[in-house]
Protein backbone atom coordinates (compact mmCIF):
# COMPACT_ATOMS: atom_id res chain seq x y z
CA UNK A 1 -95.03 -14.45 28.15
CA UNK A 2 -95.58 -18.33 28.77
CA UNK A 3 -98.54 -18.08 27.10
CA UNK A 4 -97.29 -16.59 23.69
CA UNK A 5 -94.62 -19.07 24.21
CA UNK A 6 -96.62 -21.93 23.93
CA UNK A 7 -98.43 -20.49 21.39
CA UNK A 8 -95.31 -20.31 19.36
CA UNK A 9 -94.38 -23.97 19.69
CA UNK A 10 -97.99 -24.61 18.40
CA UNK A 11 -97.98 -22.67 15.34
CA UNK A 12 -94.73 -24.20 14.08
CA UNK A 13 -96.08 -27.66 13.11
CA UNK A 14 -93.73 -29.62 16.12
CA UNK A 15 -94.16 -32.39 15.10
CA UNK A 16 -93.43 -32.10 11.39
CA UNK A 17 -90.79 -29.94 12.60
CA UNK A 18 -88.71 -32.12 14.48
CA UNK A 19 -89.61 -35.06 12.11
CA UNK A 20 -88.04 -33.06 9.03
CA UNK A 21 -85.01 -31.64 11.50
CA UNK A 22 -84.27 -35.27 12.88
CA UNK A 23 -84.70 -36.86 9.48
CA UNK A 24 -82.10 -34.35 7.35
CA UNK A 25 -79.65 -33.96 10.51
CA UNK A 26 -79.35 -38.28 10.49
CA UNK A 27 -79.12 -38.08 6.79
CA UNK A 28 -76.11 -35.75 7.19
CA UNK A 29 -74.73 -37.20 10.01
CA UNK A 30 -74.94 -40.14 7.30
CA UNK A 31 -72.75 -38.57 5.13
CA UNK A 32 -70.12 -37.52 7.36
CA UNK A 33 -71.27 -34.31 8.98
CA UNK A 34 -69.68 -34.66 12.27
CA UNK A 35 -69.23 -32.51 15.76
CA UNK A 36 -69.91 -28.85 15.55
CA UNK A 37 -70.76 -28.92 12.29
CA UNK A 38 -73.23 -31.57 12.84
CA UNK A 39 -74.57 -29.30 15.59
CA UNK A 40 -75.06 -26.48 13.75
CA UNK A 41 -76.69 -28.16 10.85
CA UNK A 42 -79.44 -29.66 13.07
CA UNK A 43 -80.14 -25.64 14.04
CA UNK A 44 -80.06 -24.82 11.00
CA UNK A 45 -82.65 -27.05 10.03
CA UNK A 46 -84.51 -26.35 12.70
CA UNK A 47 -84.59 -22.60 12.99
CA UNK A 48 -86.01 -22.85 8.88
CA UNK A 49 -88.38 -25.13 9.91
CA UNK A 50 -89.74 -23.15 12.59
CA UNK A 51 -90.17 -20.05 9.71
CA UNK A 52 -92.08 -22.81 7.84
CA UNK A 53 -94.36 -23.42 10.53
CA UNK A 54 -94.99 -19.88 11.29
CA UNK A 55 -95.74 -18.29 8.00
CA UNK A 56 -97.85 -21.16 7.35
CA UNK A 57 -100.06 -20.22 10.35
CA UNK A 58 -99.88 -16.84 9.95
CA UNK A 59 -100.98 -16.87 6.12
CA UNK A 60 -104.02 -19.63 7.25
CA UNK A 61 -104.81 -17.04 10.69
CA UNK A 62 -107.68 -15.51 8.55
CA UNK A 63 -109.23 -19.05 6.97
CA UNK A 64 -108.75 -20.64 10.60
CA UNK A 65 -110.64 -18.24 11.91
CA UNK A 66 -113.37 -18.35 9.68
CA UNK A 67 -113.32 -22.06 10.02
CA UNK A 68 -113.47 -21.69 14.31
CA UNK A 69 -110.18 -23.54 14.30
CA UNK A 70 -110.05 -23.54 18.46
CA UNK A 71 -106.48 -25.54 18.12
CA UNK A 72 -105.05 -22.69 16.44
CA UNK A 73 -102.42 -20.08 18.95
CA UNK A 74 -104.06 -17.32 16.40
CA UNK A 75 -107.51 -18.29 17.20
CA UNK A 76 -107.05 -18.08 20.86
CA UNK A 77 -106.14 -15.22 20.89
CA UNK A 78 -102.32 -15.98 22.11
CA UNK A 79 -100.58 -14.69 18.78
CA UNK A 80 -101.29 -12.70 16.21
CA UNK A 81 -100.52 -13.07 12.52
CA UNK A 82 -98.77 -10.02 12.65
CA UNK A 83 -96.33 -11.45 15.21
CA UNK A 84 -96.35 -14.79 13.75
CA UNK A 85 -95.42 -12.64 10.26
CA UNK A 86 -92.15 -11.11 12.42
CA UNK A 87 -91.43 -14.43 13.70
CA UNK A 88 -91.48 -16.27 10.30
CA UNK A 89 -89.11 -13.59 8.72
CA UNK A 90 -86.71 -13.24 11.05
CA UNK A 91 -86.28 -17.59 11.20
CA UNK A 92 -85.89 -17.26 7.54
CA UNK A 93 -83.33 -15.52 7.97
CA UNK A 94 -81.12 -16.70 10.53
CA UNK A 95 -81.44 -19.59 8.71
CA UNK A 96 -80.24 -18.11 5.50
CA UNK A 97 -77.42 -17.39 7.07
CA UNK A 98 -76.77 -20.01 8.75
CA UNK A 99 -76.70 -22.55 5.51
CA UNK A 100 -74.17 -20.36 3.61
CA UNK A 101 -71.71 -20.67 6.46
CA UNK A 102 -71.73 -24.26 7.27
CA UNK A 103 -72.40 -25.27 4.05
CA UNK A 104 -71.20 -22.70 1.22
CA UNK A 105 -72.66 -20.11 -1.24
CA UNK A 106 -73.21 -23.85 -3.22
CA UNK A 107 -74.57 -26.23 -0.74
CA UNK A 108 -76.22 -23.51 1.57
CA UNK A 109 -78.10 -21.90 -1.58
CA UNK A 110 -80.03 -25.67 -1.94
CA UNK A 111 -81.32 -25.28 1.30
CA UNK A 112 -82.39 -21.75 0.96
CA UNK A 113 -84.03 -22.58 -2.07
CA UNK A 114 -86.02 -25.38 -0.11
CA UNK A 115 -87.03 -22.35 2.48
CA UNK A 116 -88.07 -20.21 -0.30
CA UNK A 117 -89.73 -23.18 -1.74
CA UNK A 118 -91.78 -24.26 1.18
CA UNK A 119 -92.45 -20.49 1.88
CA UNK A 120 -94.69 -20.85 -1.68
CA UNK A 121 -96.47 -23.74 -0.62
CA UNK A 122 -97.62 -21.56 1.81
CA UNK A 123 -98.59 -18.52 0.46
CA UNK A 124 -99.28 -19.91 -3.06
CA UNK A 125 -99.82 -23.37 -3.88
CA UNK A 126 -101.41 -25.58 -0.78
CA UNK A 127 -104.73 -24.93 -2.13
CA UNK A 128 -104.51 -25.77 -6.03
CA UNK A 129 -103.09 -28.65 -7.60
CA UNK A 130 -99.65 -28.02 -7.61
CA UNK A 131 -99.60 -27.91 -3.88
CA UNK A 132 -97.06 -31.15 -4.39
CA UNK A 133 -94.56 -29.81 -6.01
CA UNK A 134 -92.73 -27.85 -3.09
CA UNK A 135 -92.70 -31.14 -1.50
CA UNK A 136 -90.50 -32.26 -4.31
CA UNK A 137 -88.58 -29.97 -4.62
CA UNK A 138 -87.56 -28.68 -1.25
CA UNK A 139 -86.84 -32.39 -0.40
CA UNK A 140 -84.92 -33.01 -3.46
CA UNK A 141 -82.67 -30.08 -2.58
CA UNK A 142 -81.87 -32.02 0.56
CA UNK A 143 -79.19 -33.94 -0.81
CA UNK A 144 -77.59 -31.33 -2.89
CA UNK A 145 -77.63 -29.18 0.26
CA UNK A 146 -75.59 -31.71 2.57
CA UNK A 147 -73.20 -33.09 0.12
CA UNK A 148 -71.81 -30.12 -1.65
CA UNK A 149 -71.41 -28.92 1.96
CA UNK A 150 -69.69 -31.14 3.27
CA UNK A 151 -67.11 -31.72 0.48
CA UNK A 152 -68.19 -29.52 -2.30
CA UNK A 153 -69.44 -33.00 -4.70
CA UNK A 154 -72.61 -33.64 -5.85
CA UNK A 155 -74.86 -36.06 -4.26
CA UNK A 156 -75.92 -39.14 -5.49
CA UNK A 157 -78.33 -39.06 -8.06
CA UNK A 158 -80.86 -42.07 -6.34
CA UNK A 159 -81.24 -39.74 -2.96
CA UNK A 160 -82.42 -36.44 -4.95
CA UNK A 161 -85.13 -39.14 -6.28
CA UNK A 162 -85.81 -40.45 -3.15
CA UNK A 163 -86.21 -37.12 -1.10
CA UNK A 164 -88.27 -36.24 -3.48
CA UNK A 165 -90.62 -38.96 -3.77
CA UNK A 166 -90.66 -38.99 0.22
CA UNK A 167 -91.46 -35.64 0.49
CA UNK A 168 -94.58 -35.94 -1.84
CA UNK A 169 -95.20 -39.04 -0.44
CA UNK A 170 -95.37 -37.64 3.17
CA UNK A 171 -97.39 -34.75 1.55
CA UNK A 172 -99.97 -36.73 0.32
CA UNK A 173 -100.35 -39.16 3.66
CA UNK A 174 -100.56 -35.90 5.66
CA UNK A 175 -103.90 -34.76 3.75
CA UNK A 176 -105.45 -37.58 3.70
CA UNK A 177 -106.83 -37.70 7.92
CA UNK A 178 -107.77 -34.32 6.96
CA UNK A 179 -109.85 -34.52 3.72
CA UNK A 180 -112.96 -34.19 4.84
CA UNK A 181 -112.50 -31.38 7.19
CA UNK A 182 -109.99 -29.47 4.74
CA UNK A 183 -113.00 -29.85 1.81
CA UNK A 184 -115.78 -28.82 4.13
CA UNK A 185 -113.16 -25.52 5.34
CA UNK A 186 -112.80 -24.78 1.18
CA UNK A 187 -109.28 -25.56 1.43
CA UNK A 188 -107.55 -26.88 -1.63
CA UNK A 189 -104.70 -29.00 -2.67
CA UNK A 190 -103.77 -32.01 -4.75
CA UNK A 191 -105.65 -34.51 -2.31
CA UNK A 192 -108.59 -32.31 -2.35
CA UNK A 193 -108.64 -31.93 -6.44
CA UNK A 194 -108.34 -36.07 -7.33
CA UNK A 195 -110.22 -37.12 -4.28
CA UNK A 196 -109.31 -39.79 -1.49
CA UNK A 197 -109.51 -42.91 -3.69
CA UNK A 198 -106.43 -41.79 -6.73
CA UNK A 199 -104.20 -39.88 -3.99
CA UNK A 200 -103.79 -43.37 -2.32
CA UNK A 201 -102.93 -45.10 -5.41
CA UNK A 202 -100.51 -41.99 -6.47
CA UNK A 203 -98.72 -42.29 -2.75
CA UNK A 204 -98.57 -46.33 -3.31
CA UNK A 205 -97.52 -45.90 -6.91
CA UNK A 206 -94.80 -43.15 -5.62
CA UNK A 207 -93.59 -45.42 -2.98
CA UNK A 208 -93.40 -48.08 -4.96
CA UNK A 209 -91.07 -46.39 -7.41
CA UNK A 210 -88.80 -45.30 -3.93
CA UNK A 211 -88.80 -48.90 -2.68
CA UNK A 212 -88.13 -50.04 -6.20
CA UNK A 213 -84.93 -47.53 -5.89
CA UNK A 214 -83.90 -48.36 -2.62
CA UNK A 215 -83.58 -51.88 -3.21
CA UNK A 216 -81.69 -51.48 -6.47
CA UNK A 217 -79.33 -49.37 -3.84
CA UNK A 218 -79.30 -51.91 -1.06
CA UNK A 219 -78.49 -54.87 -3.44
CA UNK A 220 -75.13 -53.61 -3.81
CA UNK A 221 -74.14 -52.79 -0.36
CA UNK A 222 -76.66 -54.01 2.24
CA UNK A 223 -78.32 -57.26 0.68
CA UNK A 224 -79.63 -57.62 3.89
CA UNK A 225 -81.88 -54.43 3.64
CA UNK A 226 -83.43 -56.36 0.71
CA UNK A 227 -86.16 -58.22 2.30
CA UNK A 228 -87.12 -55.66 4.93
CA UNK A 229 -87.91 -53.28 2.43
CA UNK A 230 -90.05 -55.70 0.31
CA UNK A 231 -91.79 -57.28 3.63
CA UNK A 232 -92.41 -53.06 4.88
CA UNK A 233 -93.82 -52.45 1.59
CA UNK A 234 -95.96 -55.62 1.54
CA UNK A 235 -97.60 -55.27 4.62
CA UNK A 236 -98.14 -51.69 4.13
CA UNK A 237 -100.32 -52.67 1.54
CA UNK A 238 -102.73 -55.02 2.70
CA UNK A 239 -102.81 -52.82 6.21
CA UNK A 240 -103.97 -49.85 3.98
CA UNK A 241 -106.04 -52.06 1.67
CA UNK A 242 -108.12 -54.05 4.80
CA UNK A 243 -108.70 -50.19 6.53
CA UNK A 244 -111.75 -48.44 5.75
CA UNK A 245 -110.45 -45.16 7.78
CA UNK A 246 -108.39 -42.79 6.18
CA UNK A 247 -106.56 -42.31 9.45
CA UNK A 248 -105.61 -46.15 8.39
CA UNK A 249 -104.18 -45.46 5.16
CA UNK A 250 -102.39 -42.58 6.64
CA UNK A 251 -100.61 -44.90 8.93
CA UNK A 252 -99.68 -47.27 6.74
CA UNK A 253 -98.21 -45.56 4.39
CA UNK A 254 -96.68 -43.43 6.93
CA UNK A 255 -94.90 -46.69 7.91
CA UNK A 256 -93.66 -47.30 4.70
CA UNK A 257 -92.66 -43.87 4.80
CA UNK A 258 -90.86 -44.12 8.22
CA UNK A 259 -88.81 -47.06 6.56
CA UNK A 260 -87.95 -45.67 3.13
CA UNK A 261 -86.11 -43.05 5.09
CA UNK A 262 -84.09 -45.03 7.30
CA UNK A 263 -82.59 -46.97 4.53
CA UNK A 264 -81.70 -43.54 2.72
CA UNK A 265 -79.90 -43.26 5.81
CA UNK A 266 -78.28 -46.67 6.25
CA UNK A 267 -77.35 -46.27 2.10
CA UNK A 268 -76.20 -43.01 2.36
């Protein structure tokens, strides 16, 4: 039992999993989400991130194995994909639920649609060239999701854009540790199609538009935001630009990453 257990916490991604749960439960929290509510947002999140996880392993089971993946639960024999399958549906739809009642047949139908949209990426699109578009729009459906449930209005337009260009963003910095591997294993995806050198320039391009947006935002209210978000950027830049790794580049635009989204936060 400890075993499969384990195995489970594998094959849902934790660490992009509690990244994305931490990152839209602050953002809410943000907003005014507060006490239970907050609570049960947070598991919300959570519980549909652990569906994404799992039906993402469980559609790759087959490819890993070919590939002698030994990190993989399904590889070692501790899950099946089968299981993984049962696990992925029934998270779905908890969380389903879940969103409608804390956040309305509106608000809860945006995050849904992220689920169903993520769910795609998996079974559909991580291997062609369109593999960034769930990014942008399950992200994108963040906002929506939070602020028509907590008071029924529409978010602001500038965090849809944001989420958005943070999600593909964080998309594109994910593949790139993993390009050489993911080529060699015949997987596909955007990174894979235009090659190491143009994704880097398309995440720096992209998070140059979202620091461009940010600050525009942070003029207003926190001036003070102003120059941390031009210095982040900055030194993000030449980091990247001096590495020769692509774990480097990862990192640094990771950081940039890691920054954009606490001033989403702190502007929310």
């Amino acid at each position: 039992m400890a075993r499969r257990l384990v195995g489970f916490v594998h094959a849902c991604h934790p660490g992009p999993t509690a990244a994305v749960t931490v990152v839209f439960t602050a953002f809410g929290w943000s907003l005014g989400w507060q006490g239970f509510a907050l609570a049960l947002l947070a598991v919300t999140v959570l519980v549909g991130q652990l569906s994404v996880g799992w039906s993402n392993d469980a559609f790759d089971a087959g490819l890993d194995a070919q590939s002698a993946r030994t990190s993989k639960p399904t590889f070692q024999g501790r899950l099946t994909a089968r299981s993984l399958w049962i696990a992925a549906a029934t998270a779905l739809v908890i969380s389903s639920v879940l969103s409608w009642a804390i956040a309305g047949p509106i608000g809860g139908s945006f995050h849904v649609f992220a689920l169903l949209v993520a769910w795609t990426y998996n079974v559909a699109l991580s291997r062609t060239v369109w593999s960034w578009l769930p990014y942008a729009l399950a992200f994108g459906s963040v906002p929506p999701f939070l602020a028509y449930g907590l008071d029924g209005r529409p978010p602001a337009l500038w965090s849809v854009a944001c989420f958005a260009i943070i999600g593909v963003s964080a998309h594109i910095a994910n593949a790139l540790p993993d390009i050489a591997t993911d080529t060699s294993a015949g997987r596909g995806g955007l990174v894979i199609r235009i090659g190491q050198r143009r994704s880097v320039i398309a995440c720096w391009v992209l998070l140059g538009c979202g620091t461009a947006i940010l600050i525009a935002v942070a003029a207003g209210s926190r001036p003070w935001l102003v120059p941390a978000l031009v210095l982040a950027f900055a030194g993000a830049v030449i980091r990247g630009s001096r590495s020769t790794r692509p774990a480097g580049m990862f990192h640094a635009i990771l950081g940039v990453v890691v920054v954009d989204v606490a001033v989403v936060v702190l502007c929310a």
